[in-house]
Protein backbone atom coordinates (compact mmCIF):
# COMPACT_ATOMS: atom_id res chain seq x y z
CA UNK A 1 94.14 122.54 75.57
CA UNK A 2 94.84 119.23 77.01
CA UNK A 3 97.15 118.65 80.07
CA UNK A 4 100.40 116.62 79.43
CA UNK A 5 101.52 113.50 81.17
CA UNK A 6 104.63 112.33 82.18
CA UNK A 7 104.91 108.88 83.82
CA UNK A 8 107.84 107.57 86.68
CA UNK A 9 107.64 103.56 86.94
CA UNK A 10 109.20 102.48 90.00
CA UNK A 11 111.61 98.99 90.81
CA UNK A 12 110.82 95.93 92.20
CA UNK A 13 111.38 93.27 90.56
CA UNK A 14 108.61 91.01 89.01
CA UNK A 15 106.28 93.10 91.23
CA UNK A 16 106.85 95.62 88.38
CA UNK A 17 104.44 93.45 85.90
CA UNK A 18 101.82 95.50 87.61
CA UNK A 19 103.12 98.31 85.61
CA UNK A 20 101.63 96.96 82.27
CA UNK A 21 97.90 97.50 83.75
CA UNK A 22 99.01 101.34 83.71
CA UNK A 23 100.45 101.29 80.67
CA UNK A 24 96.92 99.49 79.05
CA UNK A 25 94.97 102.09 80.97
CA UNK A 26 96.68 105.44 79.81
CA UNK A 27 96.43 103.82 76.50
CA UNK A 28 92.78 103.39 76.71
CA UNK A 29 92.70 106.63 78.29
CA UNK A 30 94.31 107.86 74.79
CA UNK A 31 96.86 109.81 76.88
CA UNK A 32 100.40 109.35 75.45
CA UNK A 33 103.01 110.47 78.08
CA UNK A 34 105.72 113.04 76.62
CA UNK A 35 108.39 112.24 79.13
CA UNK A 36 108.97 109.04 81.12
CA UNK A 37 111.69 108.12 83.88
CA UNK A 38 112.08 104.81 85.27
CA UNK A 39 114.08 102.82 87.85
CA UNK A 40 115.40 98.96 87.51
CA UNK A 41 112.04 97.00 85.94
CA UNK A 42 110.80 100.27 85.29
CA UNK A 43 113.38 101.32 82.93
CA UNK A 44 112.76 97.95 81.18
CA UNK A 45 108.66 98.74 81.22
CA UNK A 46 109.09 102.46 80.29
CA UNK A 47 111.64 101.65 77.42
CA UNK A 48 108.64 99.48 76.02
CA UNK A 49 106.47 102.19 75.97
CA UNK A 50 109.04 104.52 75.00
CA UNK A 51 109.60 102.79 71.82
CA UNK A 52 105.96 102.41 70.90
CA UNK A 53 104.61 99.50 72.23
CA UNK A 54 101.33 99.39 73.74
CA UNK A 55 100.08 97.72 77.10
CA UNK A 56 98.39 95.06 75.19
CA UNK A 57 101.84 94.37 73.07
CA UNK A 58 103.65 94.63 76.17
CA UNK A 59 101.52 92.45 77.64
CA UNK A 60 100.73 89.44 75.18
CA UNK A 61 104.73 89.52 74.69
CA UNK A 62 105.30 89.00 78.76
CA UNK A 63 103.06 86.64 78.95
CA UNK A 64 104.45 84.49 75.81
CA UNK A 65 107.17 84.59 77.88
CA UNK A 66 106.72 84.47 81.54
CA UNK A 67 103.60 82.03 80.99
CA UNK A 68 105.81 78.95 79.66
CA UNK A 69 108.77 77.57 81.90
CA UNK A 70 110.22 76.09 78.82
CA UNK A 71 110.36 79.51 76.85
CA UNK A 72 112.07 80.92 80.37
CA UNK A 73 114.50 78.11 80.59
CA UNK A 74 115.43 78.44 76.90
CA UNK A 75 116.39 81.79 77.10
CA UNK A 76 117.86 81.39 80.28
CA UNK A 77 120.34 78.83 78.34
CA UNK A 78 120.79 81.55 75.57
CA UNK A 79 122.19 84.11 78.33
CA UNK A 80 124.95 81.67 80.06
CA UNK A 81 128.17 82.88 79.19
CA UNK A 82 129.70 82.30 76.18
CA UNK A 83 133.16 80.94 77.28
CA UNK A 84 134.81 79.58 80.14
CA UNK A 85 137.07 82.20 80.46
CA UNK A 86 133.88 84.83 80.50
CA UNK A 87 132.06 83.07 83.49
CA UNK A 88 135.38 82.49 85.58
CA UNK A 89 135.60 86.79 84.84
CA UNK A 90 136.17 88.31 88.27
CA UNK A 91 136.39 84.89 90.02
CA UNK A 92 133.58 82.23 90.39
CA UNK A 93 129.91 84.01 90.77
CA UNK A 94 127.49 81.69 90.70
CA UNK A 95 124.76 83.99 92.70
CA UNK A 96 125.36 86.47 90.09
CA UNK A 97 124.11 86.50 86.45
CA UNK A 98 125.25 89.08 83.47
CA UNK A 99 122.21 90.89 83.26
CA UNK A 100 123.37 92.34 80.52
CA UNK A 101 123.12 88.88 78.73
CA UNK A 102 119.65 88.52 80.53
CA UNK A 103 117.90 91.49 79.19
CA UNK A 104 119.62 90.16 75.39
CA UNK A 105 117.91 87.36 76.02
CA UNK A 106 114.48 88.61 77.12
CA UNK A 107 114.01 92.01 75.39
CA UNK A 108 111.20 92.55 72.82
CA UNK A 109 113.14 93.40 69.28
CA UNK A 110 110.74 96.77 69.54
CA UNK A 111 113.42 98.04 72.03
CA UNK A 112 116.00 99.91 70.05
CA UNK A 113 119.44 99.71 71.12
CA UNK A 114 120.06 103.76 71.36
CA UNK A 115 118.03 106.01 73.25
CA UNK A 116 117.53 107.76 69.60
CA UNK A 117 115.84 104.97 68.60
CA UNK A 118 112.72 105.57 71.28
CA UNK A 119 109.55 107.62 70.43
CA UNK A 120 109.28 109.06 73.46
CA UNK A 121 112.30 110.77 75.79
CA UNK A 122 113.49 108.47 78.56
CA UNK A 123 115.42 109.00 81.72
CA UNK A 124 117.01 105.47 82.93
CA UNK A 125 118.32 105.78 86.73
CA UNK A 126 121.27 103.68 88.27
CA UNK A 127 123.32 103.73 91.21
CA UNK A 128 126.88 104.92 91.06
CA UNK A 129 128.36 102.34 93.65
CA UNK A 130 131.95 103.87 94.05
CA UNK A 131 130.62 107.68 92.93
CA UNK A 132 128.09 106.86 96.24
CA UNK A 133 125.23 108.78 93.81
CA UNK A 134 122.30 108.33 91.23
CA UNK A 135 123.05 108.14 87.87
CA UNK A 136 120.70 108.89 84.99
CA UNK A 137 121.02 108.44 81.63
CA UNK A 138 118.81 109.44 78.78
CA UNK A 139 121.16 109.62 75.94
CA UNK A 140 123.84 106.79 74.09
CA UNK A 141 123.17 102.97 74.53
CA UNK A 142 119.88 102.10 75.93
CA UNK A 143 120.66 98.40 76.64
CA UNK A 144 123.47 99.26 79.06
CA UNK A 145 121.66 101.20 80.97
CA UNK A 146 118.25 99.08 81.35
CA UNK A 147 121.12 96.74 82.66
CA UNK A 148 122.47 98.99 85.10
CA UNK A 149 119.31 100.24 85.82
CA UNK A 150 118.05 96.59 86.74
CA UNK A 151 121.23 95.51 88.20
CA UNK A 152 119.70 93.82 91.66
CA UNK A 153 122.78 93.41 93.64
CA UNK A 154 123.44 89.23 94.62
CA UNK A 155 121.90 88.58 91.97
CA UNK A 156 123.51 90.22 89.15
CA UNK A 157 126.69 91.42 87.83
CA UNK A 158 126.98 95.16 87.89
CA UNK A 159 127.54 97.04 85.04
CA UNK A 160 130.38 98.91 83.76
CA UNK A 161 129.59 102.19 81.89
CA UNK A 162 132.06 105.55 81.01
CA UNK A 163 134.06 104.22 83.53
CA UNK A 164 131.59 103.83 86.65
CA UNK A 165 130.58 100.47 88.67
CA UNK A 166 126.86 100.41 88.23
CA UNK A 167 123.84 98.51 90.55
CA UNK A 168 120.09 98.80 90.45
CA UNK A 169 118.52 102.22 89.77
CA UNK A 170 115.99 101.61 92.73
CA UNK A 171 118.53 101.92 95.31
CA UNK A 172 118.80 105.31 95.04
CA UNK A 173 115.91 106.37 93.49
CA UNK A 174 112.85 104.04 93.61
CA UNK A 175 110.30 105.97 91.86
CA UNK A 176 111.80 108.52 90.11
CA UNK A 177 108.97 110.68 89.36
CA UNK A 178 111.30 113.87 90.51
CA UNK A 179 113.26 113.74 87.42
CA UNK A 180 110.34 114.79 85.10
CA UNK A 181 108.13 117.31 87.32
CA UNK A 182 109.05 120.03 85.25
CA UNK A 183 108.48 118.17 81.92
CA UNK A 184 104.70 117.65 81.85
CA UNK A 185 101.57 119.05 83.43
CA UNK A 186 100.55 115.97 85.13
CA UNK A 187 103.05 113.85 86.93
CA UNK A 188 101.90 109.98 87.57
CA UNK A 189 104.53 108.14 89.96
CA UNK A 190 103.97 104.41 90.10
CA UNK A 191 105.23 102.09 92.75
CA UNK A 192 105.48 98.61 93.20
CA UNK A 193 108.63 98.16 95.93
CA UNK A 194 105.82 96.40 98.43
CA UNK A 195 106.60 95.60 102.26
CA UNK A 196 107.78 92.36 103.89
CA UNK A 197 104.44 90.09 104.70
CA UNK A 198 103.63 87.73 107.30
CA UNK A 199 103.08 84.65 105.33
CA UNK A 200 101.92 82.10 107.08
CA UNK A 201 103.61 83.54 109.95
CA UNK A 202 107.23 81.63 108.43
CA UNK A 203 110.42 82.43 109.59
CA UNK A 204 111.84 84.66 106.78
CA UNK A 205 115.22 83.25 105.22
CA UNK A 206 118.25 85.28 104.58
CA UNK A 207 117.25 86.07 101.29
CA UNK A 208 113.87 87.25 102.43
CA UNK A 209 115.61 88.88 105.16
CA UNK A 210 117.95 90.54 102.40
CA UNK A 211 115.18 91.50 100.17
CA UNK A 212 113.14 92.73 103.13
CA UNK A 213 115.27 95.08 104.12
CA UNK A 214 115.95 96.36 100.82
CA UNK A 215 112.35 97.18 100.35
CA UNK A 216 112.25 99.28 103.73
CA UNK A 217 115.27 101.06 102.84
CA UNK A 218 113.17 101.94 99.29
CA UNK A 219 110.15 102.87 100.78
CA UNK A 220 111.81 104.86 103.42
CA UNK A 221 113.51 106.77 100.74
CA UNK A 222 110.00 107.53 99.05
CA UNK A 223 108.51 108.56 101.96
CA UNK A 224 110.67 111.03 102.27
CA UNK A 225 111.13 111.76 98.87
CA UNK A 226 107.26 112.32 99.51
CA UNK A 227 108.20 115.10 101.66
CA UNK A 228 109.92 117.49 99.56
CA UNK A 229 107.78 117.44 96.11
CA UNK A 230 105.15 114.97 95.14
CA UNK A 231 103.54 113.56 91.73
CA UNK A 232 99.96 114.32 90.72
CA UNK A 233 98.78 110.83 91.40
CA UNK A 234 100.65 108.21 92.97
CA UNK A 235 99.95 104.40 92.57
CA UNK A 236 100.42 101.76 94.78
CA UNK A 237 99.13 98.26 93.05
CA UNK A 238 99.11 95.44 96.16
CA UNK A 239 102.17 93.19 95.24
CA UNK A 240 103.85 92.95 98.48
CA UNK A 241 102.84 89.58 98.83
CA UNK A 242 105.23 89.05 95.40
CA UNK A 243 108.85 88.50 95.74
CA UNK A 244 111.61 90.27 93.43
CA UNK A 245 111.67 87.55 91.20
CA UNK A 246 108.32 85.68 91.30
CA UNK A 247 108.20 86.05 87.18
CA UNK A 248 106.99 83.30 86.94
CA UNK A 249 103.63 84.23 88.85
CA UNK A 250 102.65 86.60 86.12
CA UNK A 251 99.49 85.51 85.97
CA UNK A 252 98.50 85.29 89.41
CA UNK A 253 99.90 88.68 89.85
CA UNK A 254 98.23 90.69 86.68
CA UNK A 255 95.02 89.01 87.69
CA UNK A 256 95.48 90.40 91.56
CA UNK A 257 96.77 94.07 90.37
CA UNK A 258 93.99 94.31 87.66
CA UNK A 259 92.15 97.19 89.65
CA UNK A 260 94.79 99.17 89.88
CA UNK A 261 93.25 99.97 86.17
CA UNK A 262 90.09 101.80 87.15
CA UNK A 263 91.51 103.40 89.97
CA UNK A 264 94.05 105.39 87.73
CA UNK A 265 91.39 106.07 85.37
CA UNK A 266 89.49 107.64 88.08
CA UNK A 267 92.79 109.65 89.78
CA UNK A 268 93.45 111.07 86.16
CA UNK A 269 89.96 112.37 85.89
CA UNK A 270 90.10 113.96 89.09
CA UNK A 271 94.02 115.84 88.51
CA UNK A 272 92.27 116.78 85.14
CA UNK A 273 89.32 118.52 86.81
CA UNK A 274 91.93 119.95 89.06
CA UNK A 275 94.27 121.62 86.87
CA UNK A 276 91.44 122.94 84.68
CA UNK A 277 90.34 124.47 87.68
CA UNK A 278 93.52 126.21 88.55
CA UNK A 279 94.23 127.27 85.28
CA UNK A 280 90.84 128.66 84.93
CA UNK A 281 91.00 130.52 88.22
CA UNK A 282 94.89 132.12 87.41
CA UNK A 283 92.83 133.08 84.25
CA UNK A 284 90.29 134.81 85.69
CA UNK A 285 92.72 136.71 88.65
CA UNK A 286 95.07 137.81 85.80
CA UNK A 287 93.87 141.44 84.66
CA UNK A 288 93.09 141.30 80.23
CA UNK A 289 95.51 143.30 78.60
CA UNK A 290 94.78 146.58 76.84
């Protein structure tokens, strides 16, 4: 009998378009994960597969997108707020866009608006700002929660849901490949939070300073995450040399993460071999029944 797979795509921004070469390698694989959990662009990538699509759809559609300024300044212009009185909300917040409108803007119609809708089940994190704790939803609206889920603070709005003040998913749990060890045989954690880089040996700004830090508080938290239970295979596709929102550099980026393809295949051959060889050797210790 086949192993099962269950997949954890990690935040971080456009550095997260790397997850679409996994995505087009389990699928040429033929391995269809039956439990996936994911954390800010994650979420968004994971709901994709969730509801069917494949790499290649996922794919073609970001770069339809992501490929033409024009197409990314139209719906840009579709997400601005629809009345005065809506972007004054809260006071002036010009750093901050409604990601909620965003991800209306930018989501493939494939994405159902209920978790119900999905093929597959789904755990979306967040981060409870004023409960100070991860939030996960699996269940209800979908859309809300890929918001809350991708809510990068300073640069968007966070999210209001059941009563809770919501911000990016990857703040408390990057790679969330703990919330589905028990749901699958195989465990694949994927992440793409990246390091600061010297480049070109610049001073960094404050917003490289910001995001900087943000990323060593993330990979701090993996590492020790690391420490108490660990996924099957773990992925690291080199995109540190991205920033959070370098979209725009899909190209560029899917043609510098491409490896990360063959180097999955390979790990899931390997956890295969390994799993058939502890189930074979617990089959062999345990005594046949009279």
């Amino acid at each position: 009998m086949s192993p099962t797979f269950g997949i954890a795509f990690g935040g971080g921004g456009a550095r997260g378009l790397a997850h679409i070469h996994v995505i087009e390698a389990l699928d040429e694989l033929g391995i269809k994960p039956v439990a996936i959990a994911g954390s800010s662009i994650g979420a968004i990538m994971g709901a994709g597969m969730a509801s069917g699509m494949t790499g290649k759809d996922i794919h073609d559609y970001a770069r339809s997108i992501l490929g033409r300024r024009a197409e990314v300044a139209s719906r840009m212009w579709r997400a601005r707020p629809g009345t005065i009185a809506e972007a004054m909300q809260n006071g002036i917040r010009v750093s901050q866009f409604n990601v909620e409108r965003i991800l209306k803007a930018f989501l493939p119609e494939a994405i159902p608006e209920t978790f119900a809708g999905l093929k597959i089940p789904l755990k979306v994190t967040a981060t409870d700002y004023f409960g100070h704790k991860l939030a996960v939803f699996d269940d209800g609206d979908l859309h809300s929660a890929l918001a809350a889920s991708a809510a990068i603070p300073a640069v968007f709005r966070p999210v209001t849901r059941d009563g809770r003040l919501l911000i990016d998913g990857g703040i408390y749990n990057p790679v969330p490949f703990d919330l589905i060890e028990k749901d699958a045989d195989i465990i694949i954690g994927v992440d793409v939070v990246g390091a600061p880089e010297e480049a070109d040996r610049k001073q960094p700004t404050s917003v490289d300073l910001m995001f900087g830090a943000t990323q060593l508080m993330m990979q701090s938290i993996i590492a020790n995450k690391l420490k108490q239970c660990q996924p099957d295979i773990l992925v690291r596709p080199a995109v540190s040399k991205y920033r959070v929102l370098d979209f725009l550099k899909i190209e560029a980026l899917m043609s510098e993460t491409v490896e990360i393809k063959d180097r999955l295949k390979r790990e899931v051959e390997v956890a295969i071999e390994r799993r058939s060889a502890k189930v074979e050797a617990k089959r062999t210790r345990t005594p046949a029944r009279s």
